[in-house]
C-alpha atoms as a PDB file:
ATOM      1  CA  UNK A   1     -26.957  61.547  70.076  1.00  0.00           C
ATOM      2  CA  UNK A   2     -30.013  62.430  72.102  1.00  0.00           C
ATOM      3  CA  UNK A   3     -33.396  61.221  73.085  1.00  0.00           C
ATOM      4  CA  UNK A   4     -36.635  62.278  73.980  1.00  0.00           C
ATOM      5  CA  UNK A   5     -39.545  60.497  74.686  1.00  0.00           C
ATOM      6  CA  UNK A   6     -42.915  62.441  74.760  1.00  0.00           C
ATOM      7  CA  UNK A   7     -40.316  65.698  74.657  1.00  0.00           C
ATOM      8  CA  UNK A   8     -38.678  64.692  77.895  1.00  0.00           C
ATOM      9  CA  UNK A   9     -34.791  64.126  77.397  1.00  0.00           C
ATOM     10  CA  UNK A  10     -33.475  60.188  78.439  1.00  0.00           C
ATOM     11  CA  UNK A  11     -30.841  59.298  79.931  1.00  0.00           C
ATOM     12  CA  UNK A  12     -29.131  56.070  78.395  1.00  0.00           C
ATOM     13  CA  UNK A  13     -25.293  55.035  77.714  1.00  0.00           C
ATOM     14  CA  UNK A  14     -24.400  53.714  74.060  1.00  0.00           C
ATOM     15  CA  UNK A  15     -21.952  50.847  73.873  1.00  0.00           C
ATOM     16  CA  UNK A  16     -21.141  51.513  70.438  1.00  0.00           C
ATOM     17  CA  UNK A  17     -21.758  50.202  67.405  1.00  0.00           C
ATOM     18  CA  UNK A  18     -25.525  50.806  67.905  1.00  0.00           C
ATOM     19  CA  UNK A  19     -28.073  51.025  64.875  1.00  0.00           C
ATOM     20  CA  UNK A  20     -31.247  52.928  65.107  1.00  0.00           C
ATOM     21  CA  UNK A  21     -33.311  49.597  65.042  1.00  0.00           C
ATOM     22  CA  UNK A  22     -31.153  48.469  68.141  1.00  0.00           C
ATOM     23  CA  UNK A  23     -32.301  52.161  69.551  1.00  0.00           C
ATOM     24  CA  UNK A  24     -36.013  51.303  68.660  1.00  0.00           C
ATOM     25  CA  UNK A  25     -36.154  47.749  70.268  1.00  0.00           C
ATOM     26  CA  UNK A  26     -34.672  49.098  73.444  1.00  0.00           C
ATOM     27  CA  UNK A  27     -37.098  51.986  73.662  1.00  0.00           C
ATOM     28  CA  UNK A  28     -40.413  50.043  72.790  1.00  0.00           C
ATOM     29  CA  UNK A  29     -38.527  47.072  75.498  1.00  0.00           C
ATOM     30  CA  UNK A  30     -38.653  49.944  78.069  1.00  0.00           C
ATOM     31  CA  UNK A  31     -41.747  51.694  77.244  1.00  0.00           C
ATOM     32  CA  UNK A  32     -43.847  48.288  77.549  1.00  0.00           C
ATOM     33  CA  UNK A  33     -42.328  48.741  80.981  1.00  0.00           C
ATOM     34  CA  UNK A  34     -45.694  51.149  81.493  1.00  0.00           C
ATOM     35  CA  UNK A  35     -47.834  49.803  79.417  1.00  0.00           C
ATOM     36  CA  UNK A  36     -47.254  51.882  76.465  1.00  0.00           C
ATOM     37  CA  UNK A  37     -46.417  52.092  72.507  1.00  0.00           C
ATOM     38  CA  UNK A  38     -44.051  53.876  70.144  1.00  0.00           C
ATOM     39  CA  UNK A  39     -46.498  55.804  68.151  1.00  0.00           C
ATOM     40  CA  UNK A  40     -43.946  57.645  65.820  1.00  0.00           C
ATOM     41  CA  UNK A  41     -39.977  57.383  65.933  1.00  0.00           C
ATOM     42  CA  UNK A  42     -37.977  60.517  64.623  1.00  0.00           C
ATOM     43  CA  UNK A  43     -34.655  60.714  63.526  1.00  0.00           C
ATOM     44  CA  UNK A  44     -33.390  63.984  62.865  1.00  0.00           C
ATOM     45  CA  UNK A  45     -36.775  65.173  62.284  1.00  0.00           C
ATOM     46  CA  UNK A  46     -37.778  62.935  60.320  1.00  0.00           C
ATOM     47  CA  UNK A  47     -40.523  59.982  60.695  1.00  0.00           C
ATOM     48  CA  UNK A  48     -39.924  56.753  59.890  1.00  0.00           C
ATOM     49  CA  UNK A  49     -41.657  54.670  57.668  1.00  0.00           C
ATOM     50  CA  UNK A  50     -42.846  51.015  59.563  1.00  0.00           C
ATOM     51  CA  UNK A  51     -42.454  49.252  56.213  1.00  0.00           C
ATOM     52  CA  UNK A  52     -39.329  50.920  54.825  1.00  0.00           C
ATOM     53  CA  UNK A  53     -36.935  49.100  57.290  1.00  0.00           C
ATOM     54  CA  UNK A  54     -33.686  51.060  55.773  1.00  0.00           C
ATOM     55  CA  UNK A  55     -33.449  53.341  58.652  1.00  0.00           C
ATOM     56  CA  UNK A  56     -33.404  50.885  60.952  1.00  0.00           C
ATOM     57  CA  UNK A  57     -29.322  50.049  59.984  1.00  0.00           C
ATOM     58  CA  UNK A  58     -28.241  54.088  60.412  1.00  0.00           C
ATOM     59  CA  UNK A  59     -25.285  53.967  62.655  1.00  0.00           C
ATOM     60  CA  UNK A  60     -26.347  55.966  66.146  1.00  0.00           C
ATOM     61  CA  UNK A  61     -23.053  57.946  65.370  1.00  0.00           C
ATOM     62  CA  UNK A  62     -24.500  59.542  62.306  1.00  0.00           C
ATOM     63  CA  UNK A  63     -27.600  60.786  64.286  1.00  0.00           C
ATOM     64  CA  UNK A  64     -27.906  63.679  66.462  1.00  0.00           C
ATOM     65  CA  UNK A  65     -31.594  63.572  67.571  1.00  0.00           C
ATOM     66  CA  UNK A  66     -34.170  60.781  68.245  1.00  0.00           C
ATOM     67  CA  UNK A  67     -37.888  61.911  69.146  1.00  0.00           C
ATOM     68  CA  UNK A  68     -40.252  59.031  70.200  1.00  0.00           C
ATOM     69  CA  UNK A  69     -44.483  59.444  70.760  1.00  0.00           C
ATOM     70  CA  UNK A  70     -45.294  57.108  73.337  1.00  0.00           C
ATOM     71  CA  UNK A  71     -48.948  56.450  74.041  1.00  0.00           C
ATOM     72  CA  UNK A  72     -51.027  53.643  76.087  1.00  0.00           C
ATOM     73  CA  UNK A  73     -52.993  51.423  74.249  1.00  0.00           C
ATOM     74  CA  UNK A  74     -56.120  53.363  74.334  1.00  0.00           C
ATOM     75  CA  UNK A  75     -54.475  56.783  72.940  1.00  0.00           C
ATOM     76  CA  UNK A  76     -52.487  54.910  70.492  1.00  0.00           C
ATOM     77  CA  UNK A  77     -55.804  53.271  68.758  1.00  0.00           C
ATOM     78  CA  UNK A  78     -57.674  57.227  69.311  1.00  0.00           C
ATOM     79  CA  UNK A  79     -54.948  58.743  68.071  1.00  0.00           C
ATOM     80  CA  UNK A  80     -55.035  56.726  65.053  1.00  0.00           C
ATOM     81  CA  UNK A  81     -58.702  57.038  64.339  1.00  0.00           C
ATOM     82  CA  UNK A  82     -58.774  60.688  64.632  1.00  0.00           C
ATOM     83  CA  UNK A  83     -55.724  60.930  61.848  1.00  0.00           C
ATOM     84  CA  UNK A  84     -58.387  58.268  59.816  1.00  0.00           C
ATOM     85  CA  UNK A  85     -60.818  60.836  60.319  1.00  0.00           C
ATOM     86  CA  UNK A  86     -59.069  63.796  59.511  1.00  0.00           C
ATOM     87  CA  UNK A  87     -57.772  61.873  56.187  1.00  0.00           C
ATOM     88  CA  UNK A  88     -61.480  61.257  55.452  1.00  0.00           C
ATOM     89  CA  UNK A  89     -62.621  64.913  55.615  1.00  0.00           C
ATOM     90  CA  UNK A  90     -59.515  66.136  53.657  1.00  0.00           C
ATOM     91  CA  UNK A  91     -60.586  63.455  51.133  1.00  0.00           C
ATOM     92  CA  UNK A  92     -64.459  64.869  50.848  1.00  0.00           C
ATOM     93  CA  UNK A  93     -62.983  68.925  50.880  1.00  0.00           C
ATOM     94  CA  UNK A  94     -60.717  67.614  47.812  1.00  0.00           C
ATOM     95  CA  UNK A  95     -63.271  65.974  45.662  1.00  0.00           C
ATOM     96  CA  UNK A  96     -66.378  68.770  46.752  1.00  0.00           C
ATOM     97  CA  UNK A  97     -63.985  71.601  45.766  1.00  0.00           C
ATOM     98  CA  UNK A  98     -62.012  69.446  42.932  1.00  0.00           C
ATOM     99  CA  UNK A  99     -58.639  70.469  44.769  1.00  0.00           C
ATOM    100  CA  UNK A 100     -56.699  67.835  42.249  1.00  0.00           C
ATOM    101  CA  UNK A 101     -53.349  68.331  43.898  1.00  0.00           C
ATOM    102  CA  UNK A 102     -54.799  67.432  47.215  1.00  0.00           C
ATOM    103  CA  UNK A 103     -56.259  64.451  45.771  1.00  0.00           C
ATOM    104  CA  UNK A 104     -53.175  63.371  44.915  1.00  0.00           C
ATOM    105  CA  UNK A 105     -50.816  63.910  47.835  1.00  0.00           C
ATOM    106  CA  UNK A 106     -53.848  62.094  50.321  1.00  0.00           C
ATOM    107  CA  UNK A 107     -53.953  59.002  47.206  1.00  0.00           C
ATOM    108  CA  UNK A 108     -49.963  58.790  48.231  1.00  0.00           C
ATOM    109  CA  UNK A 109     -50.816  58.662  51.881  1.00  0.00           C
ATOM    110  CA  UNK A 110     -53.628  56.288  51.163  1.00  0.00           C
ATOM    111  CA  UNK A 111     -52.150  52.818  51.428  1.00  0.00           C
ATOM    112  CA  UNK A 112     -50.486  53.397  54.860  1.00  0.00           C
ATOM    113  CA  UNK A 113     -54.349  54.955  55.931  1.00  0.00           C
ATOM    114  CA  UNK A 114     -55.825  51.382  54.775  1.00  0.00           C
ATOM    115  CA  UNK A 115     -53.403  49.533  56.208  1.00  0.00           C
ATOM    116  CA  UNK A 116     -53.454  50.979  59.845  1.00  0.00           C
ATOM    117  CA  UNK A 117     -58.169  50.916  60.167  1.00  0.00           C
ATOM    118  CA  UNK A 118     -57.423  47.548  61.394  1.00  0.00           C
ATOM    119  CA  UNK A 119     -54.876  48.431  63.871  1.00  0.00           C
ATOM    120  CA  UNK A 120     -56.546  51.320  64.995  1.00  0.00           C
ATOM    121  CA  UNK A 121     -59.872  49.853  65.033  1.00  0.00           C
ATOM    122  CA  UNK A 122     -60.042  46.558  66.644  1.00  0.00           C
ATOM    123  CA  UNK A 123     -62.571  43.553  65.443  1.00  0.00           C
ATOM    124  CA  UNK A 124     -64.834  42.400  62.474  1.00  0.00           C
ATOM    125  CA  UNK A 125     -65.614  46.632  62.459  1.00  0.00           C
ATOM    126  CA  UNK A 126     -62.244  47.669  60.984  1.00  0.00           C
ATOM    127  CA  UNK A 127     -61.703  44.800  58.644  1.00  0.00           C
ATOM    128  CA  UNK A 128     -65.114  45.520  57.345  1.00  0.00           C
ATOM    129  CA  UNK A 129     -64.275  49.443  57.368  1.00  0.00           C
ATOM    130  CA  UNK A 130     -61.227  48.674  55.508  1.00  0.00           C
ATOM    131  CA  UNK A 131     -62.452  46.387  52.574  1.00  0.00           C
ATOM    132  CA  UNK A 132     -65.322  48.706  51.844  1.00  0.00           C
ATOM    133  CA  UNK A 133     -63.087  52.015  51.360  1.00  0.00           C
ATOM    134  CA  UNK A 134     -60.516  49.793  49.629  1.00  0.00           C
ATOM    135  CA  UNK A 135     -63.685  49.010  47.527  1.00  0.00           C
ATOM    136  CA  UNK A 136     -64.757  52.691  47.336  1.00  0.00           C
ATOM    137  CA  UNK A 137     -61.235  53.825  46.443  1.00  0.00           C
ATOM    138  CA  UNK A 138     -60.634  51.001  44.105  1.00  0.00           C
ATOM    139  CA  UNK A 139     -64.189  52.050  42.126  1.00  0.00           C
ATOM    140  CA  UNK A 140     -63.530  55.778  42.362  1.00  0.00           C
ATOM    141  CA  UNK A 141     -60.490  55.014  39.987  1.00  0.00           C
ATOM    142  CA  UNK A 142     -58.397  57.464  42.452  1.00  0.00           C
ATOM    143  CA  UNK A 143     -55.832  55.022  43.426  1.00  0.00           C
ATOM    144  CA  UNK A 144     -55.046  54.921  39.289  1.00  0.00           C
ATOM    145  CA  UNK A 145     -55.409  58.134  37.951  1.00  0.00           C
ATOM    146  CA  UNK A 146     -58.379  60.955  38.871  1.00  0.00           C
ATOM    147  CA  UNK A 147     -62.131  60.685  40.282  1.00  0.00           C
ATOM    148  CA  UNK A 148     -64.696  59.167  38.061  1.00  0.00           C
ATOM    149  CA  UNK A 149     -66.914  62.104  37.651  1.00  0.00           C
ATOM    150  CA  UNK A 150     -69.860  59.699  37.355  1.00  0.00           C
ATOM    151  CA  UNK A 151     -68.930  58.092  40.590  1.00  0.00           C
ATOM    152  CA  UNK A 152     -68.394  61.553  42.435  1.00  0.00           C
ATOM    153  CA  UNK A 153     -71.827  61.882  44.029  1.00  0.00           C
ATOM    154  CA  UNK A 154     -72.431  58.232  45.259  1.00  0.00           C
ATOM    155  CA  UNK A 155     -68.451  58.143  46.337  1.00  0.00           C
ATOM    156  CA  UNK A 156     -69.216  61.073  48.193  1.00  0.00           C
ATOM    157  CA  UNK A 157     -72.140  59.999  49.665  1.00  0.00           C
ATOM    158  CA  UNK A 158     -70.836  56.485  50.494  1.00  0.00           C
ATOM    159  CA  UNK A 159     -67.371  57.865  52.226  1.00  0.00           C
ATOM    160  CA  UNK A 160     -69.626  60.005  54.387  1.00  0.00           C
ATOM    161  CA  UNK A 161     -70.966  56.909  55.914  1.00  0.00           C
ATOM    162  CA  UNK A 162     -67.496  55.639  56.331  1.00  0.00           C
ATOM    163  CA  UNK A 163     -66.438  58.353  57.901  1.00  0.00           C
ATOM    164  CA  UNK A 164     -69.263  58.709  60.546  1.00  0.00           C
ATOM    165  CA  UNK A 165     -68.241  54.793  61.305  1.00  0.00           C
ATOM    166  CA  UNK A 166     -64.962  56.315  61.922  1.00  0.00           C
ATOM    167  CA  UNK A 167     -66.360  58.751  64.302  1.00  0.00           C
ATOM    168  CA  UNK A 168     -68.333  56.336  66.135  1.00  0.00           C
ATOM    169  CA  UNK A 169     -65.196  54.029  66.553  1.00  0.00           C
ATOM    170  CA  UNK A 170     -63.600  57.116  68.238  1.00  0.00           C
ATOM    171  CA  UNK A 171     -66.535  58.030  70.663  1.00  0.00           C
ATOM    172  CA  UNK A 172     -66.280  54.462  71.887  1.00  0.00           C
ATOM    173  CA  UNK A 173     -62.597  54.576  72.801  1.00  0.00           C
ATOM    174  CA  UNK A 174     -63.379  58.974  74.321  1.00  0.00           C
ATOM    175  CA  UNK A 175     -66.755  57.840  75.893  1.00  0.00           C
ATOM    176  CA  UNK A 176     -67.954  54.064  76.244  1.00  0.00           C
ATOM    177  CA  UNK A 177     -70.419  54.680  78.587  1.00  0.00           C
ATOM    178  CA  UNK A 178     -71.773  57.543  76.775  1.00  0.00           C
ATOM    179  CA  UNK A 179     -71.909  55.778  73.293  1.00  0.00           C
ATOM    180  CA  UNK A 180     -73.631  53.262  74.913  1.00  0.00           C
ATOM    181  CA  UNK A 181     -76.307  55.129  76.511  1.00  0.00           C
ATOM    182  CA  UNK A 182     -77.114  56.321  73.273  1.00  0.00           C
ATOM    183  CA  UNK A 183     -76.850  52.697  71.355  1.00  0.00           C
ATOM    184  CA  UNK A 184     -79.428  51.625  74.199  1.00  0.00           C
ATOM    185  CA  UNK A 185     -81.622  54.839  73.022  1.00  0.00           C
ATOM    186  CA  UNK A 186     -81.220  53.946  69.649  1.00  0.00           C
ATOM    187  CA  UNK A 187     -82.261  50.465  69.763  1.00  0.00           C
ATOM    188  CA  UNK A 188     -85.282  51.012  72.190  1.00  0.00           C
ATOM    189  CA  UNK A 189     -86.950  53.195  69.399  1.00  0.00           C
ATOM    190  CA  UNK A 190     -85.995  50.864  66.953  1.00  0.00           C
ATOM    191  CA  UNK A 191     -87.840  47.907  69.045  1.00  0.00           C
ATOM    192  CA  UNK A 192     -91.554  49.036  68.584  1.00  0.00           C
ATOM    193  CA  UNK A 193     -90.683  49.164  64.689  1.00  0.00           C
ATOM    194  CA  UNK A 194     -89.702  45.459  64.392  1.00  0.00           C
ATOM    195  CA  UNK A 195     -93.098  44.147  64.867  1.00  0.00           C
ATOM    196  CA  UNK A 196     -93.564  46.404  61.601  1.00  0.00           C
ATOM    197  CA  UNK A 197     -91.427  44.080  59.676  1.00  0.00           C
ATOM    198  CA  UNK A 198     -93.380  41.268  58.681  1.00  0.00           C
ATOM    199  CA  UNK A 199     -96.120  43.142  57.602  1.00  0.00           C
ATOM    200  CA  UNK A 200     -93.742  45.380  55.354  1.00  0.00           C
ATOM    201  CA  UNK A 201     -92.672  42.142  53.905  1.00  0.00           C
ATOM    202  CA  UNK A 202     -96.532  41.152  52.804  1.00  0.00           C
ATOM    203  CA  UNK A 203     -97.043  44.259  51.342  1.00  0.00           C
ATOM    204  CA  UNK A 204     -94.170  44.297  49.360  1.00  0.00           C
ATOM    205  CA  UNK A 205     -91.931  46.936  51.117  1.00  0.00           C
ATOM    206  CA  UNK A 206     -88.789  44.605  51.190  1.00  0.00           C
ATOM    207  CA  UNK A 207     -85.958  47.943  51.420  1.00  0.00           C
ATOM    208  CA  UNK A 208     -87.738  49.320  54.360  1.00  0.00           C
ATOM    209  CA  UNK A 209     -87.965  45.980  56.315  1.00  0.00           C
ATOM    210  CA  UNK A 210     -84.489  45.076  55.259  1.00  0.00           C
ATOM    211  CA  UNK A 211     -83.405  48.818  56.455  1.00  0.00           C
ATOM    212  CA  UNK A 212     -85.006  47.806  60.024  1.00  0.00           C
ATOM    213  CA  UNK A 213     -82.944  45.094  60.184  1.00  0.00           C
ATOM    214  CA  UNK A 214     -79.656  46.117  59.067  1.00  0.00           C
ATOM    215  CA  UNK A 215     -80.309  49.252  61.104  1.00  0.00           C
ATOM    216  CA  UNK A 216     -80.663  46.547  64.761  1.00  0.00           C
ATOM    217  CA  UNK A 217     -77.732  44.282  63.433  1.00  0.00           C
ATOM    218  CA  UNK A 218     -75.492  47.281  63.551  1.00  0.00           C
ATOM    219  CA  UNK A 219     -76.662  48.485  67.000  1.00  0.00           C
ATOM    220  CA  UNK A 220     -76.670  45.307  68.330  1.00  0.00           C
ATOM    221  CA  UNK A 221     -73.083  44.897  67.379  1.00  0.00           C
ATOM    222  CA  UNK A 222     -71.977  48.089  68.524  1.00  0.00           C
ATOM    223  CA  UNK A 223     -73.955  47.429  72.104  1.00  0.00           C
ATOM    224  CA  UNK A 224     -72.265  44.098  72.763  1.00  0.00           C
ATOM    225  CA  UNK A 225     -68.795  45.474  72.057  1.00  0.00           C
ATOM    226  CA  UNK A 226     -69.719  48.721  74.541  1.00  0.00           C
ATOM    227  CA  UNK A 227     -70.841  45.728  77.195  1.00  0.00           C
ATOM    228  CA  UNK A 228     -67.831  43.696  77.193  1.00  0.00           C
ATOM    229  CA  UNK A 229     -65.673  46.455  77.848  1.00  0.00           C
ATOM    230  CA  UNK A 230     -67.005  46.788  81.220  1.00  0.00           C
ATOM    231  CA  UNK A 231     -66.528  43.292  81.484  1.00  0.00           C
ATOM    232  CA  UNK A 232     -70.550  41.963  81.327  1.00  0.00           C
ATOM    233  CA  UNK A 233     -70.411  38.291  80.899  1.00  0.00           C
ATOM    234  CA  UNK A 234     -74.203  38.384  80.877  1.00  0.00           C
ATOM    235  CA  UNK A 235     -74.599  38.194  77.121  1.00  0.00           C
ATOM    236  CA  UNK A 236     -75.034  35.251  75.048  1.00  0.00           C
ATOM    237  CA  UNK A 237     -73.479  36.202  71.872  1.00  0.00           C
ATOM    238  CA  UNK A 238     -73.233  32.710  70.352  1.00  0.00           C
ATOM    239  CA  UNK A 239     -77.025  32.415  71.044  1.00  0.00           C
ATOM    240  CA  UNK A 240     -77.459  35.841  69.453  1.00  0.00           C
ATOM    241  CA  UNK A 241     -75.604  35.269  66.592  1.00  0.00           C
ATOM    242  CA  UNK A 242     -77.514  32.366  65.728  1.00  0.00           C
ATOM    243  CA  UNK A 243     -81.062  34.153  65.754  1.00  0.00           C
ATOM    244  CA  UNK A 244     -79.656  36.856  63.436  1.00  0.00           C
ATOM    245  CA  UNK A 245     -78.611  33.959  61.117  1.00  0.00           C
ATOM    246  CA  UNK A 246     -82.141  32.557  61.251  1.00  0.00           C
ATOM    247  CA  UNK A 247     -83.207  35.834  60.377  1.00  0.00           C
ATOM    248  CA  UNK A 248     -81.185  36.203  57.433  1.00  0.00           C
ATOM    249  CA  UNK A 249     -81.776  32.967  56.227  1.00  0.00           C
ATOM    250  CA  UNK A 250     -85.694  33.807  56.675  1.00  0.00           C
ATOM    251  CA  UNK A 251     -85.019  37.142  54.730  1.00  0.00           C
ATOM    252  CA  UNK A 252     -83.562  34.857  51.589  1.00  0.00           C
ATOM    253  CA  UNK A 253     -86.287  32.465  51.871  1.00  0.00           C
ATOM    254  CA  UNK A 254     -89.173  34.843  52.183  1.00  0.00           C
ATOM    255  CA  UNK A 255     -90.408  33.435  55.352  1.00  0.00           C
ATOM    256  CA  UNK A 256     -92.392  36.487  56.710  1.00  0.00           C
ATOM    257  CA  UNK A 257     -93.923  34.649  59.055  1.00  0.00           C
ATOM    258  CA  UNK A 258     -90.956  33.310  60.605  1.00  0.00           C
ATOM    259  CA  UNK A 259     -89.315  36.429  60.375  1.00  0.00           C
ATOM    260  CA  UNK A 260     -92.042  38.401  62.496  1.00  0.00           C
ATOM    261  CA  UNK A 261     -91.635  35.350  65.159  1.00  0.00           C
ATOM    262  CA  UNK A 262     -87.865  35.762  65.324  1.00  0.00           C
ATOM    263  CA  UNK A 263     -87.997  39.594  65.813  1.00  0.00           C
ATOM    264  CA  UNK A 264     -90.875  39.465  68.678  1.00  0.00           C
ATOM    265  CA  UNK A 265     -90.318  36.059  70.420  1.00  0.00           C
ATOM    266  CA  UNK A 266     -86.719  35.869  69.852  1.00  0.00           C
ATOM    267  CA  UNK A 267     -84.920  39.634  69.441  1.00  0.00           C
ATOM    268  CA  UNK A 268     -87.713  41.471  71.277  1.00  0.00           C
ATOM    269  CA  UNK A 269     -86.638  40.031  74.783  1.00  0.00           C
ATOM    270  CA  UNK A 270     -83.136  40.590  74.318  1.00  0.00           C
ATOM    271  CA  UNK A 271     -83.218  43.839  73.369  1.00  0.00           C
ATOM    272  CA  UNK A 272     -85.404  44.481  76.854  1.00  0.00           C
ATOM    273  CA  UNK A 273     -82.623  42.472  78.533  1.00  0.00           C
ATOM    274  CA  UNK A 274     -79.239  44.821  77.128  1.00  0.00           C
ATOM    275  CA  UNK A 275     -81.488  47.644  78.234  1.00  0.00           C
ATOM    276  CA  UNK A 276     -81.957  46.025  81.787  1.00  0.00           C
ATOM    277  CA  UNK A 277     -78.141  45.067  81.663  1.00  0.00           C
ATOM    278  CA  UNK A 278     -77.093  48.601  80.733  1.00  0.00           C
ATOM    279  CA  UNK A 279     -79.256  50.026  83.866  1.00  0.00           C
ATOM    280  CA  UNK A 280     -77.089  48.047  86.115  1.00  0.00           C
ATOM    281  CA  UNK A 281     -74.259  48.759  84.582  1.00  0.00           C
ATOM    282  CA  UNK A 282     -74.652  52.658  85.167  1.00  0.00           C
ATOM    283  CA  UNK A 283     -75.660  51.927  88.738  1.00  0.00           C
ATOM    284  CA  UNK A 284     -72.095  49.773  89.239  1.00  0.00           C
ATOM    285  CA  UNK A 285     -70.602  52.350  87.834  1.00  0.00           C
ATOM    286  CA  UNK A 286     -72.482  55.888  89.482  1.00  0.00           C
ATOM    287  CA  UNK A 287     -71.240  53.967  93.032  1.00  0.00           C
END
C-alpha cells in the first residue's frame, strides 16, 4: 500500500495487521504535528464517508492506494464554505431551469451539506445558517419528494439570501481586514438613519424601522467577530448585548421614545467608537 498526502508520496513502515482507521488516526496524529486537518481520506479512489465508519475496519493488505487532503484550519473551514456555496448555486440553477434530476442528486448530498455549515462556519452565524435552510428545505417539500411550485419564488428568493451569508462567511476567512473595512462603511451610513427610527415608529412605518434595526444588529455582529480576530479586547460585548436587548424589548413594547434614546445615546457612540477602533487597527497593521 501507498500514501500520499497533498499528492506527495510518505514514507511509513506497516507492522501488520493494520486497518484503515488505524491508518487514519496515525495520519491526522502526524498532521496535527503542523497544525493541520484531514480534509478528505481516499482509499482506492474512493472518499470516505465520516459517518459510515465501515471502511474504517478494511485490512491495509486489501488496499493499494491511500490519498489524504490536508489543510490548516483556516483552508479547511474556506474550503468548506466554498463547496456550501457552490451546493447553493447548483441548488438555484436546478429549481430556475427545473433540472429535476439535479434536484435530486444535490437533495442526496443535502444532509452531509447541513451537517458540515456549523463546522465550516464557526459561531451563533452557522447554527443560525443551518436551522433556517433546514427550515427552507424542510418547507420547500424537497427533502420528501419535488419543489412546491407555490413555494418556488419565495424559496428562491430566501436561499439567495442564504447564500450571500455564505459568501460573506468566506470573505471573512479570504479577507478580514477587507470585510471589515466595508462592515465599518456599511454601518457609518446606516448611523445617520437611526435617528430616523423613532419617528418611523410614530408614523406608523414599523417594517422600515424594524429593517434599520435588523439591518445594524447584523453589522454589528459581523464587525465584532472581524475585531476579535485581530485580537481587540477593546469591545464590550456583554454591555452591547444588553442595549440591543433593551432595544428589542422597546420594539415589543412600543416604547418609541425609549427606542430613539437607545439608538442615539446608547448605539450612536459605539458605533463612532468601532469606527475609531478599526482606524487603529489599520494603522497597527499598515506598520
Amino acid at each position: 500500500m501507498v500514501l500520499y498526502i497533498n499528492d506527495e508520496k510518505i514514507d511509513f513502515t506497516l507492522e501488520g495487521g493494520e486497518k484503515a482507521g488505524d491508518i487514519y488516526d496515525s495520519v491526522r496524529t502526524f498532521l496535527s504535528g503542523s497544525e493541520r486537518l484531514v480534509y478528505s481520506f481516499m482509499i482506492d479512489n474512493l472518499e470516505t464517508d465520516p459517518q459510515d465508519s465501515s471502511w474504517r475496519q478494511r485490512d491495509v493488505s486489501e488496499i493499494e492506494k491511500i490519498d489524504v487532503t490536508a489543510l490548516t484550519e483556516t483552508e479547511y473551514r474556506l474550503t468548506g464554505i466554498l463547496t456550501v456555496a457552490e451546493f447553493i448555486n447548483f441548488l438555484i440553477h436546478s429549481i430556475s431551469e427545473n433540472k429535476i434530476e439535479g434536484l435530486r442528486e444535490l437533495v442526496k448530498e443535502y444532509p452531509s451539506i447541513s451537517r458540515n455549515i456549523p463546522v465550516f462556519v464557526q459561531g451563533e452565524k452557522g447554527e443560525l445558517i443551518k436551522e433556517h435552510l433546514d427550515m427552507l428545505m424542510e418547507k420547500s417539500g424537497l427533502t420528501k419528494s419535488e419543489l412546491d411550485n407555490e413555494y418556488r419564488k419565495e424559496f428562491l428568493s430566501e436561499i439567495e439570501k442564504v447564500s450571500e451569508l455564505i459568501k460573506s462567511a468566506a470573505r471573512e476567512i479570504e479577507d478580514p481586514m477587507k470585510e471589515l473595512e466595508n462592515s465599518i462603511k456599511a454601518v457609518n451610513l446606516l448611523n445617520p438613519k437611526l435617528s430616523d427610527v423613532s419617528l418611523l415608529l410614530q408614523t406608523g412605518k414599523d417594517k422600515d424601522a424594524m429593517d434599520i434595526v435588523i439591518s445594524l444588529t447584523e453589522i454589528l455582529q459581523k464587525i465584532i467577530g472581524l475585531l476579535t480576530l485581530f485580537n481587540s479586547d477593546n469591545i464590550d460585548i456583554d454591555k452591547l448585548n444588553n442595549i440591543l436587548n433593551e432595544l428589542v424589548e422597546a420594539f415589543d413594547a412600543g416604547d418609541s421614545i425609549l427606542i430613539g434614546d437607545l439608538l442615539e445615546y446608547e448605539i450612536s457612540p459605539i458605533l463612532s467608537d468601532l469606527t475609531e477602533q478599526f482606524e487603529r487597527l489599520k494603522e497597527r497593521e499598515d506598520d
